[in-house]
N, C-alpha and C. Protein backbone atom coordinates (compact mmCIF):
# COMPACT_ATOMS: atom_id res chain seq x y z
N UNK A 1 45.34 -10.34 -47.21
CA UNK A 1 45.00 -11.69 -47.61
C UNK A 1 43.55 -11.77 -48.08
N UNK A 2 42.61 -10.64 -47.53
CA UNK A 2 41.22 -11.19 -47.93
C UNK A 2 41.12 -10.34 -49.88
N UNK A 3 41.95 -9.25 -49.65
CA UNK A 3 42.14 -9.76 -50.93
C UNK A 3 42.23 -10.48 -52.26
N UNK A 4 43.34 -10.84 -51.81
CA UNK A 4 43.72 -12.53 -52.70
C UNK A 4 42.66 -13.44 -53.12
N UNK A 5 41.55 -13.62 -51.64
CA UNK A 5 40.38 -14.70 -51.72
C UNK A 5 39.60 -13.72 -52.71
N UNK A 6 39.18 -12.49 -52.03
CA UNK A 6 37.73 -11.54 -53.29
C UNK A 6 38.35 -12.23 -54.58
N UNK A 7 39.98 -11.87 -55.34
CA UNK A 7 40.07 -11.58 -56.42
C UNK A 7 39.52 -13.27 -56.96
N UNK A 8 40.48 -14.61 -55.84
CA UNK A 8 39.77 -15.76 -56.27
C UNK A 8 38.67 -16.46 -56.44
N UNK A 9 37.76 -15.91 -55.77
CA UNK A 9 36.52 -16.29 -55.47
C UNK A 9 35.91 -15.11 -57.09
N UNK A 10 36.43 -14.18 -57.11
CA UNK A 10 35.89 -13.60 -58.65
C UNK A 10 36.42 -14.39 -59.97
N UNK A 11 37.42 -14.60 -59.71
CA UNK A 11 37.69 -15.94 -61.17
C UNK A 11 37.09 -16.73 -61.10
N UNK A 12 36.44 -17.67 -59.68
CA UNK A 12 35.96 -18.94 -59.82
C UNK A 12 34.75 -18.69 -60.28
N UNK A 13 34.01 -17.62 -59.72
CA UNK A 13 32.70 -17.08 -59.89
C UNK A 13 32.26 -16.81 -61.44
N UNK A 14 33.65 -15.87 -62.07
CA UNK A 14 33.24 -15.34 -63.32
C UNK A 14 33.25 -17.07 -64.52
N UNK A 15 34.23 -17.83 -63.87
CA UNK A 15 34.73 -18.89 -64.81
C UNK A 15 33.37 -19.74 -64.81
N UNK A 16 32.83 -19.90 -63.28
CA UNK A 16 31.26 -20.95 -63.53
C UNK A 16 30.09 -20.10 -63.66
N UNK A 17 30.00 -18.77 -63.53
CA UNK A 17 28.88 -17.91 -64.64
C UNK A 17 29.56 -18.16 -66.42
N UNK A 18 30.71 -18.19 -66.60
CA UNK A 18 30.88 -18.67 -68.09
C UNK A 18 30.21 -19.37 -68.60
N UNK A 19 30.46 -20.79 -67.79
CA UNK A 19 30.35 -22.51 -68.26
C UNK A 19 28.80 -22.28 -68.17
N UNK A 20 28.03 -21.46 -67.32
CA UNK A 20 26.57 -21.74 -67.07
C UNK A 20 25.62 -20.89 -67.98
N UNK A 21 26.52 -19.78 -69.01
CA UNK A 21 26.24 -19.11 -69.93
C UNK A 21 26.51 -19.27 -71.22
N UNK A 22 27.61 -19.14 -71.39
CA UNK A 22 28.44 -19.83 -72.71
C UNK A 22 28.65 -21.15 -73.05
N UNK A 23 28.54 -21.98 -72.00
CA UNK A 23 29.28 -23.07 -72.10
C UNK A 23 30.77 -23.59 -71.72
N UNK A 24 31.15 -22.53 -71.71
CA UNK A 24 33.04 -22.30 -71.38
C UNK A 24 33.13 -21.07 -71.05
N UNK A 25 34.30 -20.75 -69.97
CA UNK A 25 34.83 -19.69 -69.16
C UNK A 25 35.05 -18.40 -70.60
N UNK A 26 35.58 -17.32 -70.60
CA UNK A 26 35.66 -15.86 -70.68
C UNK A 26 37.39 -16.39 -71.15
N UNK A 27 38.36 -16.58 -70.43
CA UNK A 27 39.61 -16.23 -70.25
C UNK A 27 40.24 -15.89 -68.72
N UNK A 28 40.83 -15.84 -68.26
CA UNK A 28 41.16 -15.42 -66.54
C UNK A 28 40.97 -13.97 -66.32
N UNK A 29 41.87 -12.89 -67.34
CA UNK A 29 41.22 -11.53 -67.09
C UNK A 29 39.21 -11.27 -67.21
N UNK A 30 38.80 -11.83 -68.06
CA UNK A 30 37.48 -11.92 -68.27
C UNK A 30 36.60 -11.84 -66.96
N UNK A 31 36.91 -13.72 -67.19
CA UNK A 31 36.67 -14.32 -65.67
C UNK A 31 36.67 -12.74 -64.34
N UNK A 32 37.78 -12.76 -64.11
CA UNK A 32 38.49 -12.00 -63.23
C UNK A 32 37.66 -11.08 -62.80
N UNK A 33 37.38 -10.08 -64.17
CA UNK A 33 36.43 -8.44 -64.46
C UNK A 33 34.82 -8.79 -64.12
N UNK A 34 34.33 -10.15 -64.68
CA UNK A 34 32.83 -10.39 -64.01
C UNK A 34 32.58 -10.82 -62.89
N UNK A 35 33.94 -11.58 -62.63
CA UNK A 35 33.07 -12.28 -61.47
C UNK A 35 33.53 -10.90 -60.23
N UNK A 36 34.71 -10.22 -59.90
CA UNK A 36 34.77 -9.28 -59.19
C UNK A 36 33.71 -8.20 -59.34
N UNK A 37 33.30 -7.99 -60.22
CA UNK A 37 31.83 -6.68 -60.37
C UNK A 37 30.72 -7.96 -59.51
N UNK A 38 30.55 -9.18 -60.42
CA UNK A 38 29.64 -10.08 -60.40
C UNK A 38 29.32 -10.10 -58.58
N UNK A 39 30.39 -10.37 -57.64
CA UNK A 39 30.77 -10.43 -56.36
C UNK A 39 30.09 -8.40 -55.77
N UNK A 40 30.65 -7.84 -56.05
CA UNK A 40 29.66 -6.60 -55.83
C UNK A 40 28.37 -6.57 -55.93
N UNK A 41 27.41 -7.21 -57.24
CA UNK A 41 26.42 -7.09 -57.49
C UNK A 41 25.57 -8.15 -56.65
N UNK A 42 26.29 -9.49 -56.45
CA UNK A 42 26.01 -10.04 -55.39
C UNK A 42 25.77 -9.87 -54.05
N UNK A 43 26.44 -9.18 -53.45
CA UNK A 43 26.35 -9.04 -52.12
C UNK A 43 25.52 -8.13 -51.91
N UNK A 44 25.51 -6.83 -52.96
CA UNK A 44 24.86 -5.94 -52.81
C UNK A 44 22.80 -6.70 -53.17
N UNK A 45 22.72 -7.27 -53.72
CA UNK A 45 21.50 -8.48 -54.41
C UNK A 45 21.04 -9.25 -52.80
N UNK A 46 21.78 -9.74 -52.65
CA UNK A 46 21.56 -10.65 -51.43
C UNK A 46 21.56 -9.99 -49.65
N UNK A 47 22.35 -8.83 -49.94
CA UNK A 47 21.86 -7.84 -48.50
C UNK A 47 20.74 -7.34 -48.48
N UNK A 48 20.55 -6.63 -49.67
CA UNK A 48 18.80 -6.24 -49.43
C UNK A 48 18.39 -6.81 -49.47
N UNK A 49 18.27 -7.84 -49.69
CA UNK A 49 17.20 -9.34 -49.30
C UNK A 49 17.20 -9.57 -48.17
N UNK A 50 18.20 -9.73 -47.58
CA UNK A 50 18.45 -10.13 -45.94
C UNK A 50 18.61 -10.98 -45.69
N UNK A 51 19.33 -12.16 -46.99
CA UNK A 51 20.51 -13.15 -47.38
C UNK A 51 21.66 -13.39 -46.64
N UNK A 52 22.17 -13.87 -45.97
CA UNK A 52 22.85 -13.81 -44.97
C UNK A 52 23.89 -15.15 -46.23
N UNK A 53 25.45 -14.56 -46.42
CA UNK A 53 25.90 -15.70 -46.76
C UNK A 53 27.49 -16.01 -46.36
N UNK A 54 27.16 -17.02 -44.93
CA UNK A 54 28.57 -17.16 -44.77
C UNK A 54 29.69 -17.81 -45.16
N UNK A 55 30.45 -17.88 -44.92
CA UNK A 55 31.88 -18.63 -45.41
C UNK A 55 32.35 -18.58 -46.91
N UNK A 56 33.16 -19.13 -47.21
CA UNK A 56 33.89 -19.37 -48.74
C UNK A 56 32.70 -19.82 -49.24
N UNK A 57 32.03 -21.15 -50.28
CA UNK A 57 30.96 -21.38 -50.17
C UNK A 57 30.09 -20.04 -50.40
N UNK A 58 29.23 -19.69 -49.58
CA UNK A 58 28.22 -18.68 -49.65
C UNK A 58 28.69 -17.54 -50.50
N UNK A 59 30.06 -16.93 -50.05
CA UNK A 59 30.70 -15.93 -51.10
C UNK A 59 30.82 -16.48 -52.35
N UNK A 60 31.06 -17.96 -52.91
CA UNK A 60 31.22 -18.10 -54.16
C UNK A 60 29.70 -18.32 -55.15
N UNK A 61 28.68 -18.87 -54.01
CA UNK A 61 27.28 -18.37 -54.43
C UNK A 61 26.88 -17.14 -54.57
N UNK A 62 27.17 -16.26 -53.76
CA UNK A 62 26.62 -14.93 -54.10
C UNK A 62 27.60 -14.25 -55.25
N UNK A 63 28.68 -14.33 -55.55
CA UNK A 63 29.55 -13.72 -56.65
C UNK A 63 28.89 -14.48 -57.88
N UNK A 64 28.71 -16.07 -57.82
CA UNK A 64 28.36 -16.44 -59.01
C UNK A 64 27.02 -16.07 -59.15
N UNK A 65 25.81 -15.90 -58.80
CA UNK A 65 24.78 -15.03 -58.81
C UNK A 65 24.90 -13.77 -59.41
N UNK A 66 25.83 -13.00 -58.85
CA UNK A 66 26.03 -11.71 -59.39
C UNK A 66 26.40 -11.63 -60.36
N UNK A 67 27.53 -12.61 -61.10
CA UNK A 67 27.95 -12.30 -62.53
C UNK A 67 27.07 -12.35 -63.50
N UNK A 68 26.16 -14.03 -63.24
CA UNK A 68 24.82 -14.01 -63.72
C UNK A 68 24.15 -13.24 -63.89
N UNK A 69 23.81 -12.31 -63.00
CA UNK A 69 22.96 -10.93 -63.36
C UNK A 69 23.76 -9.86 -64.07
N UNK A 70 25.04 -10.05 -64.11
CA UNK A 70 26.21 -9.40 -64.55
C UNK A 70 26.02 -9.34 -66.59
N UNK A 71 26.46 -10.76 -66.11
CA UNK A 71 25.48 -11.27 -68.06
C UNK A 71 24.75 -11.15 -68.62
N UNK A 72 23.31 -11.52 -68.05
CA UNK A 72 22.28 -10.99 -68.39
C UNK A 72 21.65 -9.80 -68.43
N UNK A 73 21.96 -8.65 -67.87
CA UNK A 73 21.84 -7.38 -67.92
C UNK A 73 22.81 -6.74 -69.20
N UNK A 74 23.76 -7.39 -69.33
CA UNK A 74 25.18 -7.24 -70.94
C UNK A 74 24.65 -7.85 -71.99
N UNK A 75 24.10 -8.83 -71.83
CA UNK A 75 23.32 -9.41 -73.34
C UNK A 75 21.81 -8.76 -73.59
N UNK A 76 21.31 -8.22 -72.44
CA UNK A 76 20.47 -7.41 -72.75
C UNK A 76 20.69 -5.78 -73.41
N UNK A 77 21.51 -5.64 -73.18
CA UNK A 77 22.11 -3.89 -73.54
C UNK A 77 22.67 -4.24 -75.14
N UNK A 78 23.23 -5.40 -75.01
CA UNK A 78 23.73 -5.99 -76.57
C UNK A 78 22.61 -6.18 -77.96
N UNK A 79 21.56 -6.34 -76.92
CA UNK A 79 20.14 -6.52 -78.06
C UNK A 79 19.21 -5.27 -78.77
N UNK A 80 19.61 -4.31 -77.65
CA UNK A 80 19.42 -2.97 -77.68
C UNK A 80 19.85 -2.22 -78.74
C-alpha cells in the first residue's frame, strides 16, 4: 500500500511542480516520472538538512520541492 501513496504523492507532486513551472501539468506519465525522481531528490534534499517531514502533507512538500529541483537542473542542461 505505501506504494500506491509514493506513486500518488509523485503525480500530485510532479502535476503542482508543472502548474508552478509551466503553468499546466506534464501529462500523468510525465507527472508520474518527475514527481517520483522529484520525491527521491526530495527526501534525499531535506535529510541532509535535518528536515524532518512528517505525514502525507510533508511528503507532498518534499516531492514537490524535489521535482522543482528536478526542473530546474533539466532546463538548465537544456541551455547547455
Amino acid at each position: 500500500m505505501s506504494l500506491v501513496w509514493f506513486l500518488l504523492i509523485g503525480i500530485a507532486a510532479g502535476w503542482l511542480a508543472g502548474h508552478l513551472v509551466k503553468g499546466r501539468g506534464f501529462g500523468l506519465l510525465e507527472n508520474l516520472v518527475i514527481g517520483v525522481i522529484g520525491a527521491l531528490i526530495g527526501g534525499y534534499v531535506f535529510g541532509s538538512l535535518g528536515v524532518s517531514t512528517p505525514g502525507l502533507l510533508g511528503e507532498l512538500v518534499a516531492a514537490t520541492v524535489g521535482s522543482l529541483i528536478l526542473l530546474f537542473l533539466l532546463k538548465l542542461i537544456r541551455r547547455a
